[in-house]
Every structure is written in structure tokens, then in C-alpha cells.
PDB file of N, CA and C in Angstrom:
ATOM      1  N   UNK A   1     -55.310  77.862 -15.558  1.00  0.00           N
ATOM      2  CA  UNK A   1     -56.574  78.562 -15.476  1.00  0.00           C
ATOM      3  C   UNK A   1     -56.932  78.723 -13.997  1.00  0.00           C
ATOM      4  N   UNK A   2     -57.332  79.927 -13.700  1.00  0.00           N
ATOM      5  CA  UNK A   2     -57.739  80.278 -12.000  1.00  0.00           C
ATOM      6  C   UNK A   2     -59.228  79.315 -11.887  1.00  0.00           C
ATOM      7  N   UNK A   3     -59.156  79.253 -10.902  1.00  0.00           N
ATOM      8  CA  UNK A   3     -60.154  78.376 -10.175  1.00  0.00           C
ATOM      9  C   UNK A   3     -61.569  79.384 -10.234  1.00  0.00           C
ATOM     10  N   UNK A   4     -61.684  80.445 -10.424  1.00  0.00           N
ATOM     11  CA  UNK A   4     -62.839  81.041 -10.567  1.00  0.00           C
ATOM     12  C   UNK A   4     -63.179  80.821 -11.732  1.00  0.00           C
ATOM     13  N   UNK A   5     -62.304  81.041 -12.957  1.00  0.00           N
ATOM     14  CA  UNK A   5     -62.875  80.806 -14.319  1.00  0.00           C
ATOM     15  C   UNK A   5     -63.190  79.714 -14.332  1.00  0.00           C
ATOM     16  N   UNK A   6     -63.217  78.788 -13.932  1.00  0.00           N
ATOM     17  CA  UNK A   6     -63.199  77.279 -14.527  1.00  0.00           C
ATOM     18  C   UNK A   6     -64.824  76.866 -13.063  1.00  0.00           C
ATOM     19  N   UNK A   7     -65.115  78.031 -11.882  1.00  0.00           N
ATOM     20  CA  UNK A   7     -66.439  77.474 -11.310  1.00  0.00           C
ATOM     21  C   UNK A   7     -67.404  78.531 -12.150  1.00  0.00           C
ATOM     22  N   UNK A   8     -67.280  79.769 -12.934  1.00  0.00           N
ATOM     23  CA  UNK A   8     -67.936  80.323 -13.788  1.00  0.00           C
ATOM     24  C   UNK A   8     -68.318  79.861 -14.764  1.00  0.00           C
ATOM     25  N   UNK A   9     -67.338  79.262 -15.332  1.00  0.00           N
ATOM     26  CA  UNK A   9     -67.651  78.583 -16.692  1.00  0.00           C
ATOM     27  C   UNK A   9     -69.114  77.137 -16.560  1.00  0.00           C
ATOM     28  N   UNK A  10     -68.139  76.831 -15.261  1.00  0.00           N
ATOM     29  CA  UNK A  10     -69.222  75.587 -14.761  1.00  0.00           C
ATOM     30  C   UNK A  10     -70.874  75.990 -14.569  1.00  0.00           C
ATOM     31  N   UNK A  11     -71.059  77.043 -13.342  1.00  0.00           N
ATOM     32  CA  UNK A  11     -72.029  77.442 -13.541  1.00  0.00           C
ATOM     33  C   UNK A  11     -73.125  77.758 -14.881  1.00  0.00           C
ATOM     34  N   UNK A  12     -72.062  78.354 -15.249  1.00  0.00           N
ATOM     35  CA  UNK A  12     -73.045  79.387 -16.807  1.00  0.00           C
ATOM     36  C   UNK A  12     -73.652  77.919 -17.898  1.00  0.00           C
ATOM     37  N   UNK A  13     -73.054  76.897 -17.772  1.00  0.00           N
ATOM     38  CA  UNK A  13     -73.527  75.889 -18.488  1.00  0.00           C
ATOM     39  C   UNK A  13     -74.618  75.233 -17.299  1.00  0.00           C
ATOM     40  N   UNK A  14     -74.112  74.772 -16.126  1.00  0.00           N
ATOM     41  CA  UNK A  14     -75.795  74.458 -15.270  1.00  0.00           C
ATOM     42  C   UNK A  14     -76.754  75.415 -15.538  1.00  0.00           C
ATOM     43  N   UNK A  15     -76.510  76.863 -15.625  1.00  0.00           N
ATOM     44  CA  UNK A  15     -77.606  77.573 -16.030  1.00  0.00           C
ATOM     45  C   UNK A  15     -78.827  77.545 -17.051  1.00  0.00           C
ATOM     46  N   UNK A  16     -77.827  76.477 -18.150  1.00  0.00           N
ATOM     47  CA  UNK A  16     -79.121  75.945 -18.906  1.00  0.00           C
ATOM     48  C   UNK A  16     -79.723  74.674 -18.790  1.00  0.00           C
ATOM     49  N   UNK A  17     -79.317  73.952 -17.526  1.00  0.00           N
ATOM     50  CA  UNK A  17     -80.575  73.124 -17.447  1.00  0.00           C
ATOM     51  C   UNK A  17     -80.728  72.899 -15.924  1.00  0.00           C
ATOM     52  N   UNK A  18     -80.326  73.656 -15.172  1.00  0.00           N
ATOM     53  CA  UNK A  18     -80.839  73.990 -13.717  1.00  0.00           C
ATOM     54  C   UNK A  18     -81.491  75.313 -13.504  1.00  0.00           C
ATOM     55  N   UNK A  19     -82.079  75.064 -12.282  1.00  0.00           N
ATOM     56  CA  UNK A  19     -83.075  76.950 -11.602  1.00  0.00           C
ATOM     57  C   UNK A  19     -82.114  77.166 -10.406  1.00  0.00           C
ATOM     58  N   UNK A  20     -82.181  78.239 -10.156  1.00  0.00           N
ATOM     59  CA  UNK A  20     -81.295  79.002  -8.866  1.00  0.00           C
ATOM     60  C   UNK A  20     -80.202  78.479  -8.730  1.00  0.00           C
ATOM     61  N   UNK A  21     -79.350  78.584  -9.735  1.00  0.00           N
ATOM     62  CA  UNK A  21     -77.811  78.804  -9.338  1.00  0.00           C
ATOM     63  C   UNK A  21     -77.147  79.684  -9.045  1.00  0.00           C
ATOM     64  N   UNK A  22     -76.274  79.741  -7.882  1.00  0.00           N
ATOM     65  CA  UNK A  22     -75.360  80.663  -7.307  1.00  0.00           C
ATOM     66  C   UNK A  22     -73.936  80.215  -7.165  1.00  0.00           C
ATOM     67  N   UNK A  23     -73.393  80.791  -7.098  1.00  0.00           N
ATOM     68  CA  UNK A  23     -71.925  80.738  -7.126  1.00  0.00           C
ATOM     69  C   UNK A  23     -71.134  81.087  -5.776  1.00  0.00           C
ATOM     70  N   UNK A  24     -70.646  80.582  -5.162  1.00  0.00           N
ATOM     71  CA  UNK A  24     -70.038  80.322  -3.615  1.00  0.00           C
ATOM     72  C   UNK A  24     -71.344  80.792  -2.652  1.00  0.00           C
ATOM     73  N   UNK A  25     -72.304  80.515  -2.494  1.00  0.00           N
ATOM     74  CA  UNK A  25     -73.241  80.655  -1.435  1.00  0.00           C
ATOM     75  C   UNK A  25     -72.626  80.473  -0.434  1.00  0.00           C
ATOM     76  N   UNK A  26     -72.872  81.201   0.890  1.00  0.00           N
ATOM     77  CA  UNK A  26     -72.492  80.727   2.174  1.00  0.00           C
ATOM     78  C   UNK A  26     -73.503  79.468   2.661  1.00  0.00           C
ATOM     79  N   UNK A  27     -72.680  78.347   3.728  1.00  0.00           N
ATOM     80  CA  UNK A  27     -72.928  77.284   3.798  1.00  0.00           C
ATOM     81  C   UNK A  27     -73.916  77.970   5.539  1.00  0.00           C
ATOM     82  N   UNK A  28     -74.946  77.100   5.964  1.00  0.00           N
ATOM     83  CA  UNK A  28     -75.559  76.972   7.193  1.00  0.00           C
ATOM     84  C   UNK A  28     -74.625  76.637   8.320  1.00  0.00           C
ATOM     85  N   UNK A  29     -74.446  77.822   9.313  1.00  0.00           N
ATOM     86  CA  UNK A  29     -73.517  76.975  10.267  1.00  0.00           C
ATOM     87  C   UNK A  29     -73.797  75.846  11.215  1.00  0.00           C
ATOM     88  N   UNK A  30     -72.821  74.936  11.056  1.00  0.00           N
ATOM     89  CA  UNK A  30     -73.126  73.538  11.652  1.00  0.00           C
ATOM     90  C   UNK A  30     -72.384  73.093  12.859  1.00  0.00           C
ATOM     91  N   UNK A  31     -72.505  72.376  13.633  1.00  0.00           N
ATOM     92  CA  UNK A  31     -72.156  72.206  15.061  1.00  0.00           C
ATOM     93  C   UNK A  31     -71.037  71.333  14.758  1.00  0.00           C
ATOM     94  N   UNK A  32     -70.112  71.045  14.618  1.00  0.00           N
ATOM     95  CA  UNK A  32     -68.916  70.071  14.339  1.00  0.00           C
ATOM     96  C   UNK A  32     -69.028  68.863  15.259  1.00  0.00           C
ATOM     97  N   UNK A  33     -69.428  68.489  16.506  1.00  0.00           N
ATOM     98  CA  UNK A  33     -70.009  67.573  16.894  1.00  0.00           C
ATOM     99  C   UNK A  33     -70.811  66.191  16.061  1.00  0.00           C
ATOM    100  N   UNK A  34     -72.051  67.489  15.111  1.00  0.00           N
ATOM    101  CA  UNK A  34     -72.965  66.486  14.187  1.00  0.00           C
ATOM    102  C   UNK A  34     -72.545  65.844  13.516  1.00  0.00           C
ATOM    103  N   UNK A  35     -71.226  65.854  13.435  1.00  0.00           N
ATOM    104  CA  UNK A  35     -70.847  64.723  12.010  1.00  0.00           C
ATOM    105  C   UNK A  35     -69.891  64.241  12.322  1.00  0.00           C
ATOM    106  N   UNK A  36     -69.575  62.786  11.807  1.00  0.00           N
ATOM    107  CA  UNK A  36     -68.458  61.829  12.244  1.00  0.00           C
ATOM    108  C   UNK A  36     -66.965  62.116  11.491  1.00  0.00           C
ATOM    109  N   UNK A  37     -67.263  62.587  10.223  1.00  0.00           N
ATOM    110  CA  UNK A  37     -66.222  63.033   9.769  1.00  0.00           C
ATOM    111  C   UNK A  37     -65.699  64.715   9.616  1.00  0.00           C
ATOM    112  N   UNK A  38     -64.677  64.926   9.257  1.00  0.00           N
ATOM    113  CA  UNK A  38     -64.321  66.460   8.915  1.00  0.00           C
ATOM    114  C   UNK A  38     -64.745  66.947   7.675  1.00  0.00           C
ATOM    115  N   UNK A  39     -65.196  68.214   8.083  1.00  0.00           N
ATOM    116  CA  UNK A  39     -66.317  68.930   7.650  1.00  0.00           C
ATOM    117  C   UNK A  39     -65.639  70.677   8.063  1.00  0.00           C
ATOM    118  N   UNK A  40     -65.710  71.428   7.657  1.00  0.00           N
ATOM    119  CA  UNK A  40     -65.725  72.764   7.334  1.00  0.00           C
ATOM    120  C   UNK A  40     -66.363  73.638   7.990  1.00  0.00           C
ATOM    121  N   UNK A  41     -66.008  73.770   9.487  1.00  0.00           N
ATOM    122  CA  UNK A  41     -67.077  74.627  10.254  1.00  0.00           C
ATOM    123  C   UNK A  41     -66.832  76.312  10.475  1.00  0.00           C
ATOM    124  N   UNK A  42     -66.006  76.751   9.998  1.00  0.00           N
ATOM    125  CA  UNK A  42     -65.941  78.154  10.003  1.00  0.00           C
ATOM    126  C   UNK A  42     -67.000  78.883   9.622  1.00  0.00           C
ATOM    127  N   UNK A  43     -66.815  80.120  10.058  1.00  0.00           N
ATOM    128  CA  UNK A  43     -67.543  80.901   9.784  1.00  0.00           C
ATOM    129  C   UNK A  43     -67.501  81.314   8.776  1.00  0.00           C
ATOM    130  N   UNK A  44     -68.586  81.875   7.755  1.00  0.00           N
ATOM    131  CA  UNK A  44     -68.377  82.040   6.354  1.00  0.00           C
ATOM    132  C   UNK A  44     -68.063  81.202   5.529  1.00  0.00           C
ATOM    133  N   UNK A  45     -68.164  79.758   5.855  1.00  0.00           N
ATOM    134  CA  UNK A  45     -67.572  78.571   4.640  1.00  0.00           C
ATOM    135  C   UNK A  45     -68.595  78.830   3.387  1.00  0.00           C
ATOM    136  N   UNK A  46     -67.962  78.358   1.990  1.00  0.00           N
ATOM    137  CA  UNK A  46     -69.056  78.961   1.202  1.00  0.00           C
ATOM    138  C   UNK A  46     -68.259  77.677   0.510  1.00  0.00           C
ATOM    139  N   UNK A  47     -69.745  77.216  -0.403  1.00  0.00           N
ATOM    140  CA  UNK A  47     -69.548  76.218  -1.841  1.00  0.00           C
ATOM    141  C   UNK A  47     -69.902  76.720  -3.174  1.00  0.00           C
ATOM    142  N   UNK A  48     -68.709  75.957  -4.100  1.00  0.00           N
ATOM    143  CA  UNK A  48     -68.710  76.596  -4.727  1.00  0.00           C
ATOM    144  C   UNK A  48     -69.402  76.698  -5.632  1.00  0.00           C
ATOM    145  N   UNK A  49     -70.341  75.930  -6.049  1.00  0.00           N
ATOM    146  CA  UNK A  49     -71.554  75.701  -6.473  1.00  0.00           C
ATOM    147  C   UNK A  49     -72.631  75.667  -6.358  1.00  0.00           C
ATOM    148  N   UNK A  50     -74.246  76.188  -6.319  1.00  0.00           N
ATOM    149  CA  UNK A  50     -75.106  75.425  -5.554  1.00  0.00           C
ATOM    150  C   UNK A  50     -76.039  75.582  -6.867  1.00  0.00           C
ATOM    151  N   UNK A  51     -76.995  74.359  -7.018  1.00  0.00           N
ATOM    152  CA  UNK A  51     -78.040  74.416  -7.956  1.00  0.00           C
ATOM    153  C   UNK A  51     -79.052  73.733  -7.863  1.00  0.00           C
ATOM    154  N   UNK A  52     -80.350  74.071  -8.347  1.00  0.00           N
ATOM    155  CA  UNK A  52     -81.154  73.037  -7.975  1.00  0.00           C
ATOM    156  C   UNK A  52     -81.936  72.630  -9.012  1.00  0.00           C
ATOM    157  N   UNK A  53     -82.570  71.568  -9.248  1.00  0.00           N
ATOM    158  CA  UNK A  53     -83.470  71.114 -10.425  1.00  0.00           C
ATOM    159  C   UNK A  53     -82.072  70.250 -11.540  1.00  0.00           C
ATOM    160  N   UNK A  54     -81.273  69.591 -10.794  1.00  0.00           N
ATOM    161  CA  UNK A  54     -80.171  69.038 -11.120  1.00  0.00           C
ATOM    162  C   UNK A  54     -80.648  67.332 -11.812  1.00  0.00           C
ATOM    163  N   UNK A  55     -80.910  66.990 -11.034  1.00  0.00           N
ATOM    164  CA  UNK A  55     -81.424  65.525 -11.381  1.00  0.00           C
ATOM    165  C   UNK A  55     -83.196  65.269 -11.726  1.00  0.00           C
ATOM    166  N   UNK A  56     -84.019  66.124 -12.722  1.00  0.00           N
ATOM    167  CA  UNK A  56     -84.938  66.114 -12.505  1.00  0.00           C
ATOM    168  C   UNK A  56     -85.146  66.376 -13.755  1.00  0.00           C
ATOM    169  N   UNK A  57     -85.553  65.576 -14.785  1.00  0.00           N
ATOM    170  CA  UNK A  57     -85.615  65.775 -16.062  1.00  0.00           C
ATOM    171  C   UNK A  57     -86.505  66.289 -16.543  1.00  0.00           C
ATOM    172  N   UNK A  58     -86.229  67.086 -17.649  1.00  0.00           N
ATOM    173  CA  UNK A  58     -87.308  68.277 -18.277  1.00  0.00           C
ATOM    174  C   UNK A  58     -88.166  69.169 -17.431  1.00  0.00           C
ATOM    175  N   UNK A  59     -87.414  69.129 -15.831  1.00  0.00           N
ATOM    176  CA  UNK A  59     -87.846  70.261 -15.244  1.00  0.00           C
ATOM    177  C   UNK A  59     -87.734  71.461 -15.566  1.00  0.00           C
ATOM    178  N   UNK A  60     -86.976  72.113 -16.014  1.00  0.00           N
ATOM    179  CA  UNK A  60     -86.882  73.869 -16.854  1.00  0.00           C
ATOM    180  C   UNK A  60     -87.213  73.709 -18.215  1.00  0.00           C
ATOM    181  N   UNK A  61     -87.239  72.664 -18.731  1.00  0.00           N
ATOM    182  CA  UNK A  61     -87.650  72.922 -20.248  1.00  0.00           C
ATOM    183  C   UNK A  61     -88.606  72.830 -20.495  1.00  0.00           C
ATOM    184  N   UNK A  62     -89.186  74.045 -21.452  1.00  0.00           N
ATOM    185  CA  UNK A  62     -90.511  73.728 -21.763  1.00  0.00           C
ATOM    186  C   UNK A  62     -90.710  72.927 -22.773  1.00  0.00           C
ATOM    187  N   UNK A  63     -91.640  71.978 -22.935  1.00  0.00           N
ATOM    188  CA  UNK A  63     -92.089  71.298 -24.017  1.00  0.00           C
ATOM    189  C   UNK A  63     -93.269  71.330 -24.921  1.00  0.00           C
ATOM    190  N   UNK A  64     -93.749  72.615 -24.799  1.00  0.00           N
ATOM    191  CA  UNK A  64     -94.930  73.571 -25.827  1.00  0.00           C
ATOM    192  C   UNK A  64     -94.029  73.616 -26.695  1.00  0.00           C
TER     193      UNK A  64
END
């Protein structure tokens, strides 16, 4: 299975219990200096996930 189907698939299920998910967002560029370990500083680095309201229970669900 390609690696896109399998971060689509991922997404479309956070979609029902996270808000603002996107799929490879580009990352903030960061100074490679700031961090002690290796880290991904190119230009255009993108993850492949991003979501929020992840750990926050019965935040999107309504309970009316």
C-alpha cells in the first residue's frame, strides 16, 4: 500500500474526532542551530499529519 493511502486513510478517521486536519502542511522554518538533535530544515519540509483537538475529550462532540 503507497504511503499516501495509508496517511489518507489516517486522516479521514482523525476527522471524526479532531478539528483542522490537514494533510502534509508545510512545517515553520527553523534555524538548525535551535535544536540539539537532527531535525529537518529544508525548505518546504511538510508533516504528514497535523490535527488539533487530539487529546481533549468531547471537544467536537456534541452532547445535546
Amino acid at each position: 500500500m503507497r504511503h499516501h493511502l495509508v496517511r489518507d486513510s489516517e486522516a479521514q478517521i482523525m476527522r471524526e474526532v479532531c478539528r483542522d486536519v490537514q494533510t502534509e502542511p508545510t512545517l515553520l522554518p527553523i534555524n538548525e542551530n535551535d535544536y540539539q538533535r537532527k531535525v529537518n530544515t529544508a525548505d518546504n519540509a511538510r508533516l504528514d499529519i497535523s490535527a488539533r483537538g487530539l487529546w481533549n475529550s468531547y471537544d467536537k462532540l456534541s452532547l445535546t
